[in-house]
C-alpha atoms as a PDB file:
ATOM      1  CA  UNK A   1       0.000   0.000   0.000  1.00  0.00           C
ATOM      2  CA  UNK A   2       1.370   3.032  -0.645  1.00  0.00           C
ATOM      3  CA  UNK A   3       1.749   5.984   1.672  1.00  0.00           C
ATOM      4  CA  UNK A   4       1.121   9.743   1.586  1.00  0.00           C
ATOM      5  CA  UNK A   5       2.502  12.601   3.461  1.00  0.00           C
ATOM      6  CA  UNK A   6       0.430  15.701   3.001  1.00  0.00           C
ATOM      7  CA  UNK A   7       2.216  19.117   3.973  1.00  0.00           C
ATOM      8  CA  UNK A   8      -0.391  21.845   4.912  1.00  0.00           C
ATOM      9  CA  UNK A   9       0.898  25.091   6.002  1.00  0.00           C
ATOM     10  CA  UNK A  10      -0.760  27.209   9.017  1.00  0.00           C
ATOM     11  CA  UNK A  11      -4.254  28.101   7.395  1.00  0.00           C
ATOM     12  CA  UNK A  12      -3.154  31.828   7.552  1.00  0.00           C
ATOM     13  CA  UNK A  13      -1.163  31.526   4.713  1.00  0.00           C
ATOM     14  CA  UNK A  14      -1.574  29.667   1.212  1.00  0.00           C
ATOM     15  CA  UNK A  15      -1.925  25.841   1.168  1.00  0.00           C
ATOM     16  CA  UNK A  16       0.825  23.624   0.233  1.00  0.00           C
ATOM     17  CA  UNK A  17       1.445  20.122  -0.049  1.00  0.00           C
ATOM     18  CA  UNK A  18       3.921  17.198  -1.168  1.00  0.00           C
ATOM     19  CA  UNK A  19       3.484  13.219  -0.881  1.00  0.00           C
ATOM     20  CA  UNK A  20       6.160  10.353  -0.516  1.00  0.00           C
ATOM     21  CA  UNK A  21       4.902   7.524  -2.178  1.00  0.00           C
ATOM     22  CA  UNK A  22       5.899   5.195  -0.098  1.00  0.00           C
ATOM     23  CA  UNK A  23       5.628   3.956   3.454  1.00  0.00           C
ATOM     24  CA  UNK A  24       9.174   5.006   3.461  1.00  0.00           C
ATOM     25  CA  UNK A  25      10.735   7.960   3.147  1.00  0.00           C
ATOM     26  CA  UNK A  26      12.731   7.128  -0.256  1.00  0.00           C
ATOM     27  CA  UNK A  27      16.126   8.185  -1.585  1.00  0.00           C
ATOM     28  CA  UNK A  28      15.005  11.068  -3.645  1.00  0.00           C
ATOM     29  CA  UNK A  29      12.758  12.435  -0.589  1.00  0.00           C
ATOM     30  CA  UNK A  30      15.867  12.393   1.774  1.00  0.00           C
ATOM     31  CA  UNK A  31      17.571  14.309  -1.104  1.00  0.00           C
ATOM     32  CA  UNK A  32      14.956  16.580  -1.703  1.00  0.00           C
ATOM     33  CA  UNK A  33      15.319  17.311   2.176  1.00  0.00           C
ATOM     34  CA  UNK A  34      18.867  17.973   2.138  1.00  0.00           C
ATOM     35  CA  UNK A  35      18.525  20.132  -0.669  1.00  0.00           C
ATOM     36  CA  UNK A  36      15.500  22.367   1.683  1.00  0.00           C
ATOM     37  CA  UNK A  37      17.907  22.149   4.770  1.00  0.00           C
ATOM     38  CA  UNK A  38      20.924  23.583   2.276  1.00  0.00           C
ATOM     39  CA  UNK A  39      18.988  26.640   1.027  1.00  0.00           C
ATOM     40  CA  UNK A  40      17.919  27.253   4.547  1.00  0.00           C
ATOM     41  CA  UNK A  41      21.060  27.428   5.785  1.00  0.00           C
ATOM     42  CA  UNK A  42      21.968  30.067   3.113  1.00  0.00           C
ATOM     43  CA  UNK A  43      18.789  31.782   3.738  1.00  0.00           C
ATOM     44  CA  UNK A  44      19.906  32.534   7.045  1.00  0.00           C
ATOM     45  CA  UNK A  45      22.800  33.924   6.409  1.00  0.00           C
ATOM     46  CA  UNK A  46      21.714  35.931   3.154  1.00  0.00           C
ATOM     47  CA  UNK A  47      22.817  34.055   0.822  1.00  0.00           C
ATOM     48  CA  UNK A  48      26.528  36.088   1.441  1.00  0.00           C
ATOM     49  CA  UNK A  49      29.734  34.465   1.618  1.00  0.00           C
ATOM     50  CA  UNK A  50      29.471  30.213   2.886  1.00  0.00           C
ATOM     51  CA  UNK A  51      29.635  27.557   0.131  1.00  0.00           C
ATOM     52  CA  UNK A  52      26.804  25.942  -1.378  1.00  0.00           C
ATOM     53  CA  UNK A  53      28.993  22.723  -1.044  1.00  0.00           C
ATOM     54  CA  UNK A  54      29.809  23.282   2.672  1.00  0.00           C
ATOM     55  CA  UNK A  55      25.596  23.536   3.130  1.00  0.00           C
ATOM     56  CA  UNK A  56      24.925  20.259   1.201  1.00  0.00           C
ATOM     57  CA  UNK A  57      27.383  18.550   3.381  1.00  0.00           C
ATOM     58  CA  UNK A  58      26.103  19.663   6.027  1.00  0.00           C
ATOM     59  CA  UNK A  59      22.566  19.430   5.651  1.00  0.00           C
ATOM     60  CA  UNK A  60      22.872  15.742   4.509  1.00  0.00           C
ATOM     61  CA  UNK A  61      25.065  14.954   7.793  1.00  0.00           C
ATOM     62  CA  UNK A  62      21.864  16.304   9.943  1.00  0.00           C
ATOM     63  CA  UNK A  63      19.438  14.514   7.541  1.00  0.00           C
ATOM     64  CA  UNK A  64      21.161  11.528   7.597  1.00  0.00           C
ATOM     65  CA  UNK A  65      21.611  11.850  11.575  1.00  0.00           C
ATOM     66  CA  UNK A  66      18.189  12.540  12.434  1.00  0.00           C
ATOM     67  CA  UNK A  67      16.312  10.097   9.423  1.00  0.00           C
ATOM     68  CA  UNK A  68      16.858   6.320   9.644  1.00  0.00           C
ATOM     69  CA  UNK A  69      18.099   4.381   6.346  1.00  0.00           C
ATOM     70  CA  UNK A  70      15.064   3.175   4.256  1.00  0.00           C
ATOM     71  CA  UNK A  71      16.411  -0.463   5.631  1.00  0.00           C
ATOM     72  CA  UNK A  72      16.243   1.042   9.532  1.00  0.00           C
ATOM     73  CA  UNK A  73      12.938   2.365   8.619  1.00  0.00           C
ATOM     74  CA  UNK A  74      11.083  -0.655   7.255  1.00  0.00           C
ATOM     75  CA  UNK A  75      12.694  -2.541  10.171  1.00  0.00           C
ATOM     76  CA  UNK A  76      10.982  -0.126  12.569  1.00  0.00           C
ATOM     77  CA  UNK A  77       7.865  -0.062  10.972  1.00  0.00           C
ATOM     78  CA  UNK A  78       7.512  -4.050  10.868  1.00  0.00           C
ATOM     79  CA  UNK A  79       8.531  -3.744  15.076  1.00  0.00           C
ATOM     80  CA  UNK A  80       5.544  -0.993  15.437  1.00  0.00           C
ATOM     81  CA  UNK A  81       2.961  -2.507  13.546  1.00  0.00           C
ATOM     82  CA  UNK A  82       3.923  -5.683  16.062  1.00  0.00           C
ATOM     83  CA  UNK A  83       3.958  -3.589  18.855  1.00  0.00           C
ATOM     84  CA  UNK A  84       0.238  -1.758  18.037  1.00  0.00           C
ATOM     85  CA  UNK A  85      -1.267  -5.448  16.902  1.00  0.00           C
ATOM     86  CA  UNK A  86       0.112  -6.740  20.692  1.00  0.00           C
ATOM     87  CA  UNK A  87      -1.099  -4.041  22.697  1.00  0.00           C
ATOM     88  CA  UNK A  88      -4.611  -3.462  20.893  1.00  0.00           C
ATOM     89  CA  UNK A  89      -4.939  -7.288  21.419  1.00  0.00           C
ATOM     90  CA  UNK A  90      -4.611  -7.220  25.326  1.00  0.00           C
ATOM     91  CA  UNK A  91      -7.093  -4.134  25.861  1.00  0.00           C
ATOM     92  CA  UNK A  92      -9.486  -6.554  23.582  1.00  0.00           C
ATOM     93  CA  UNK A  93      -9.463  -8.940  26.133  1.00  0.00           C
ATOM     94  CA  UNK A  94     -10.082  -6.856  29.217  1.00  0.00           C
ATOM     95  CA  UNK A  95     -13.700  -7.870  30.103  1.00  0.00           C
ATOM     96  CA  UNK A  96     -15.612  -5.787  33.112  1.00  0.00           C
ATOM     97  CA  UNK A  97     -12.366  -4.965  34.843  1.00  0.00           C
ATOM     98  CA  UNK A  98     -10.316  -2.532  33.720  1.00  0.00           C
ATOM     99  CA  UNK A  99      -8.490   0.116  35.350  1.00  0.00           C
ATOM    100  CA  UNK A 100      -4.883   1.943  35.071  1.00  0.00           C
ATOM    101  CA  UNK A 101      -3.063  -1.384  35.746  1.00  0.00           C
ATOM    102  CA  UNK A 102      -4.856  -2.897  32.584  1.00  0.00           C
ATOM    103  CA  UNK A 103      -2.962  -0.246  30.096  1.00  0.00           C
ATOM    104  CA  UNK A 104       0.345  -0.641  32.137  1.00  0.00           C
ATOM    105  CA  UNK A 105       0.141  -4.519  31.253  1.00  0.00           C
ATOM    106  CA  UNK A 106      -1.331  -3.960  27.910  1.00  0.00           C
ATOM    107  CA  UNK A 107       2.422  -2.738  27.042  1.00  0.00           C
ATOM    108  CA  UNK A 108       4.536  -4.501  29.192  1.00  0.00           C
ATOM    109  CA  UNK A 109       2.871  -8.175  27.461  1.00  0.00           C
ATOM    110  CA  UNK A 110       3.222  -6.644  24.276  1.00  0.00           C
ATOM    111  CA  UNK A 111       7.230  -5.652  24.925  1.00  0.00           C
ATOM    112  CA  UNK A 112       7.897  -9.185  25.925  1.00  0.00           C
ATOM    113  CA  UNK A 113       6.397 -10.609  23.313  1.00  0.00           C
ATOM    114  CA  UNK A 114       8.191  -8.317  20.714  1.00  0.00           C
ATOM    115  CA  UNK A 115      11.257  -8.982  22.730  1.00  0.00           C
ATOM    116  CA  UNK A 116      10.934 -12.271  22.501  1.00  0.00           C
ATOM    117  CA  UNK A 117      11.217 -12.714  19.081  1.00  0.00           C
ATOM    118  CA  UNK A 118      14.488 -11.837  19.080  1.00  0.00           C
ATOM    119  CA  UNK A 119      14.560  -9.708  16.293  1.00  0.00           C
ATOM    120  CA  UNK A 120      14.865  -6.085  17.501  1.00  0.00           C
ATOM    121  CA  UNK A 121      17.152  -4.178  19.566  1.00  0.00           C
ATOM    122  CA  UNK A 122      16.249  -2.502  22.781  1.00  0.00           C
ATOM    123  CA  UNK A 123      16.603   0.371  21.256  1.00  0.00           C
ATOM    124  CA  UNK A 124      13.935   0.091  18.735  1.00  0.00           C
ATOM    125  CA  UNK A 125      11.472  -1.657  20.859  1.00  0.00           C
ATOM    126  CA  UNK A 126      12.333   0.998  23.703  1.00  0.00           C
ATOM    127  CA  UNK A 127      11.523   4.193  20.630  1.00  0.00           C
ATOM    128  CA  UNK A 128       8.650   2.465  19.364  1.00  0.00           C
ATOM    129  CA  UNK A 129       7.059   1.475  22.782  1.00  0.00           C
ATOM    130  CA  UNK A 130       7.831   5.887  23.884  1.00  0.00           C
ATOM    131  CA  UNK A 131       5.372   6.695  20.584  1.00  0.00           C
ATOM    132  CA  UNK A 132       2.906   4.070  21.257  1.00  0.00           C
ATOM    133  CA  UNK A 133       2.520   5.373  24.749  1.00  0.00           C
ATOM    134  CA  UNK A 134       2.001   9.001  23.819  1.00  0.00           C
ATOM    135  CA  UNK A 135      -0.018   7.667  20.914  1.00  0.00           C
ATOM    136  CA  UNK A 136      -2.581   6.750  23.399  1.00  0.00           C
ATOM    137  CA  UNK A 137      -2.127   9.402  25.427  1.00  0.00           C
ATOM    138  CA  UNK A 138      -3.078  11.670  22.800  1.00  0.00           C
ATOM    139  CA  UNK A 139      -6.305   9.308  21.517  1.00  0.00           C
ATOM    140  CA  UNK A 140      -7.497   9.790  25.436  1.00  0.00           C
ATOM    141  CA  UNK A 141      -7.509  13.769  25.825  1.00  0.00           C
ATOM    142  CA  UNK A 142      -9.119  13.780  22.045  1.00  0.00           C
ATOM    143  CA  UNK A 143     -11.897  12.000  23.432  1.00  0.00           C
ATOM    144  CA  UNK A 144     -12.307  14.100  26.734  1.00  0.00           C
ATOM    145  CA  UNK A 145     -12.226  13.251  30.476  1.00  0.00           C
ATOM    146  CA  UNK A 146     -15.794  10.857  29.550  1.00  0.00           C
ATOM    147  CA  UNK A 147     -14.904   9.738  26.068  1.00  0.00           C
ATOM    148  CA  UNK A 148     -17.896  12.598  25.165  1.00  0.00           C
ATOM    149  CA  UNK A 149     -16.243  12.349  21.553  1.00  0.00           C
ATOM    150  CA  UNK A 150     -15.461   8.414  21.222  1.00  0.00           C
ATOM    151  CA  UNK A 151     -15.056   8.120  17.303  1.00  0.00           C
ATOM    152  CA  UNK A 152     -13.307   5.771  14.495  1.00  0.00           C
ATOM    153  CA  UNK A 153     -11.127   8.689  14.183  1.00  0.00           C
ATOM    154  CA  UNK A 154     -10.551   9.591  17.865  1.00  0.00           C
ATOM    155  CA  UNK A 155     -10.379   6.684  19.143  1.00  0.00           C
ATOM    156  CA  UNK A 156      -7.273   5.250  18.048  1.00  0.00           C
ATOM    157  CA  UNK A 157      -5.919   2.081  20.456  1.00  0.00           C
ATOM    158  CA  UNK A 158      -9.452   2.422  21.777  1.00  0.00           C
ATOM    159  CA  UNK A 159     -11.457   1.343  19.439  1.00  0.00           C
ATOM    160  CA  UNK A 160     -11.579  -2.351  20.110  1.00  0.00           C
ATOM    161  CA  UNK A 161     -13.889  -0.753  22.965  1.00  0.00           C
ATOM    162  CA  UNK A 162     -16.378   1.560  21.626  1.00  0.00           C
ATOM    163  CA  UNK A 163     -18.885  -0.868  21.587  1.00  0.00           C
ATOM    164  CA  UNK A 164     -18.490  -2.675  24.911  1.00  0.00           C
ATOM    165  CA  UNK A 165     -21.401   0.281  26.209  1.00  0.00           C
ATOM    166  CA  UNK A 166     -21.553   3.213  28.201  1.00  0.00           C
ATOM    167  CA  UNK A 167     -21.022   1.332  31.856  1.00  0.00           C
ATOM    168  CA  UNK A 168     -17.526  -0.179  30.572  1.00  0.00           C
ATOM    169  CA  UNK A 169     -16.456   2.913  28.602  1.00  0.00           C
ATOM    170  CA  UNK A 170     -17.773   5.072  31.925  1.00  0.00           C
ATOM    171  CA  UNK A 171     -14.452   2.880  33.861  1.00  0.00           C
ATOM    172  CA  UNK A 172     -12.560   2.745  30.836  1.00  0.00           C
ATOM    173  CA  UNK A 173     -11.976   6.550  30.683  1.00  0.00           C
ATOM    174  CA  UNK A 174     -12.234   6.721  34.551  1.00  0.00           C
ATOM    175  CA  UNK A 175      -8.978   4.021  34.478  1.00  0.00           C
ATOM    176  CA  UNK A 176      -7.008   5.485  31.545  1.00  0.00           C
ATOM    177  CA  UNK A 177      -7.086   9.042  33.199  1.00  0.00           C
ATOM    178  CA  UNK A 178      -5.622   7.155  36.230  1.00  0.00           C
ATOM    179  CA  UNK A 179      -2.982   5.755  33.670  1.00  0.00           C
ATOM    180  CA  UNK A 180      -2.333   9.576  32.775  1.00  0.00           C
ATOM    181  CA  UNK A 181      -2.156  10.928  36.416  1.00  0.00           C
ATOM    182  CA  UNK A 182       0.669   7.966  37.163  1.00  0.00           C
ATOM    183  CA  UNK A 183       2.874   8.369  33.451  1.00  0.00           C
ATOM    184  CA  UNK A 184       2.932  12.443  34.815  1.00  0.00           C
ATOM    185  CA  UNK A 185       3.315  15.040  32.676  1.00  0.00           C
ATOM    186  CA  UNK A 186       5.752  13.352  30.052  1.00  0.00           C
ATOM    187  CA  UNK A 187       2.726  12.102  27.844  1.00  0.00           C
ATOM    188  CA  UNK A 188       1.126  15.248  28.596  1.00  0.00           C
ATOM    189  CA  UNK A 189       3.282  17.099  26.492  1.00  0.00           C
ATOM    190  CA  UNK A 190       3.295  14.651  24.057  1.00  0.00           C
ATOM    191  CA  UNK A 191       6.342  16.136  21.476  1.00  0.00           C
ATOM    192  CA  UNK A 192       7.139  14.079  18.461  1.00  0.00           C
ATOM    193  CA  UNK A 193      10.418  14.486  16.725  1.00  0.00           C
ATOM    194  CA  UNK A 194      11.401  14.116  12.880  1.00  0.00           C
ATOM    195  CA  UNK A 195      12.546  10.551  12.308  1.00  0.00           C
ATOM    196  CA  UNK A 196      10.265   8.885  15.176  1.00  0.00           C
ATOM    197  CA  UNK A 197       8.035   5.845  13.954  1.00  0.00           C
ATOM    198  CA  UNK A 198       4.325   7.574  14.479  1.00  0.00           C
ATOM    199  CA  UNK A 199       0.665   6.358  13.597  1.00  0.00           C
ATOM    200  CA  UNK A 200      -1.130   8.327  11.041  1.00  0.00           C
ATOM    201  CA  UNK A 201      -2.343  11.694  11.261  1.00  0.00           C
ATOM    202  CA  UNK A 202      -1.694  15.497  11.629  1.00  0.00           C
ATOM    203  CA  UNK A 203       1.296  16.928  13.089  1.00  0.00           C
ATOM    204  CA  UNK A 204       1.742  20.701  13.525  1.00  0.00           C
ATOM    205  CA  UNK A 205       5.115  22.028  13.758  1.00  0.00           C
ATOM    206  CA  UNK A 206       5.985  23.477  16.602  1.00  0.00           C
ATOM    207  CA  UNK A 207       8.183  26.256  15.416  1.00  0.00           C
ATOM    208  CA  UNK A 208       5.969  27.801  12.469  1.00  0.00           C
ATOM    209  CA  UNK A 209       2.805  25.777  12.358  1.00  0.00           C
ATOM    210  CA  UNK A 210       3.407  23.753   9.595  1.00  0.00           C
ATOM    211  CA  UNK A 211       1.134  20.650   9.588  1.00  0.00           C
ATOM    212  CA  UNK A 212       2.211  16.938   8.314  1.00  0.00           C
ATOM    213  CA  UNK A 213      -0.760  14.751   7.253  1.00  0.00           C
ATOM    214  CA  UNK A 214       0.493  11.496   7.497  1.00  0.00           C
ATOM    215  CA  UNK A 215      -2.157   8.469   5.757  1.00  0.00           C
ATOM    216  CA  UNK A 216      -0.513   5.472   7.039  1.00  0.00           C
ATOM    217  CA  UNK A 217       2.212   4.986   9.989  1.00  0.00           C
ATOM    218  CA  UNK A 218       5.303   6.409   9.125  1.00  0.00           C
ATOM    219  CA  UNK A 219       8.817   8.422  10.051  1.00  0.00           C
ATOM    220  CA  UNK A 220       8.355  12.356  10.601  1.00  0.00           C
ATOM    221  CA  UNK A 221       9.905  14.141   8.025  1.00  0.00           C
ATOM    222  CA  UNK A 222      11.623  17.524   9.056  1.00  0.00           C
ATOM    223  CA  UNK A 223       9.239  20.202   8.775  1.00  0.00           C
ATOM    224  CA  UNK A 224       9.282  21.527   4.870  1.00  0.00           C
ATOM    225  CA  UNK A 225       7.781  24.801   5.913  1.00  0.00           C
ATOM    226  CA  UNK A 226      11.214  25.606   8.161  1.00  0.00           C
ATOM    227  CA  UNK A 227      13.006  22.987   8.431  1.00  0.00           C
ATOM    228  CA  UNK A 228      12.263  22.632  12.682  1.00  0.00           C
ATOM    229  CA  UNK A 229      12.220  18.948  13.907  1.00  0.00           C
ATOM    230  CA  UNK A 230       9.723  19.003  16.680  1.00  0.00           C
ATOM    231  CA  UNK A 231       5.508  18.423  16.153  1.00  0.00           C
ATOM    232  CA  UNK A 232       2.473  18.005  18.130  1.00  0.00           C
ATOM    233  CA  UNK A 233      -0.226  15.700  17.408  1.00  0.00           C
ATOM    234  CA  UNK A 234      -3.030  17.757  16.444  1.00  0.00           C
END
């Protein structure tokens, strides 16, 4: 299946956007990228004195540092998709009890078992599992401190509940605030940066407003709009 990343600038100015047509971001995306980062950096200085070599190199060191290789990427995309299928499995099976411990071992069953396979580092399952976390984070303030706006599109991780009934969806939202209060204000804040494995949807840049529509999981591009590295979940 392929995959599109939509660019859509602030809606006070004029409406852009670009697509990778893959679920990867592709050779001649990462060079388009380095080519965006090079003109900034001679934008900033006026385009006096520097050399347009010295910016390529340097903008396809920071590309290259913050982007993962199209063979890091797939392999981080197979671990996520994993990851999501575990933990959207165990909150399937919670029945009339659920509360904050529920979502703490919806993620720590679905770590072993990814673990367990063998085939990923700590590392990645330890990135992927830090996104996963704030992805549901993010799903639960969406839907409000009662799940008042429990959607397909809201929902997220959620929705292998949103037809269990009001009672169970009534404790549901009661324990996943409780989940919240204990994670603290780290998921609160819930900052994605350019090259993290996210689920689809819209980022907005953080430094000019720039927003990324992502249609199927995939790594955050730098922002095209100004280059900044650092989104919200919008």
């Amino acid at each position: 299946m392929a995959n599109s990343v939509h660019s859509r600038k602030n809606p006070a100015r004029t409406a852009a956007k670009s697509s990778h047509k893959s679920q990867e971001i592709s050779s001649e995306e990462r060079q388009r990228m380095i080519a965006e980062a090079a003109y900034f950096r001679a934008l900033e200085r006026g385009f006096t004195g520097g050399s347009s070599l010295d910016d390529w190199l340097i903008a396809e060191r920071e590309i290259n540092r913050l982007l993962p290789s199209p063979q890091q990427q797939k392999h981080e995309r197979a671990a996520y998709d994993k990851l999501r299928a575990g933990v959207t499995k165990v909150l399937a099976e919670a029945r009339d009890t659920v509360n904050a411990e529920t979502l703490k071992q919806a993620f720590e069953r679905a770590t072993a078992e990814l673990k367990k396979t063998g085939e990923y580092t700590a590392e990645t399952v330890s990135k992927i599992t830090a996104t996963l976390r704030k992805d549901m984070a993010s799903a639960a303030m969406k839907m409000g401190p009662k799940w008042e706006t429990f959607s397909e599109k809201s929902s997220d991780l959620f929705e292998v509940w949103r037809d269990r009934g009001s009672v169970f969806l009534g404790r549901a939202a009661e324990a996943v605030a409780d989940w919240l209060r204990q994670a603290g204000s780290k998921l609160e804040q819930q900052v994605y940066q350019t090259g993290e494995m996210v689920h689809s949807g819209t980022f907005e840049c953080t430094g000019c407003g720039e927003r990324v529509v992502l249609e199927t999981p995939a790594h955050l591009p730098p922002c095209s709009q100004c280059m900044k590295t650092e989104f919200r979940r919008v």
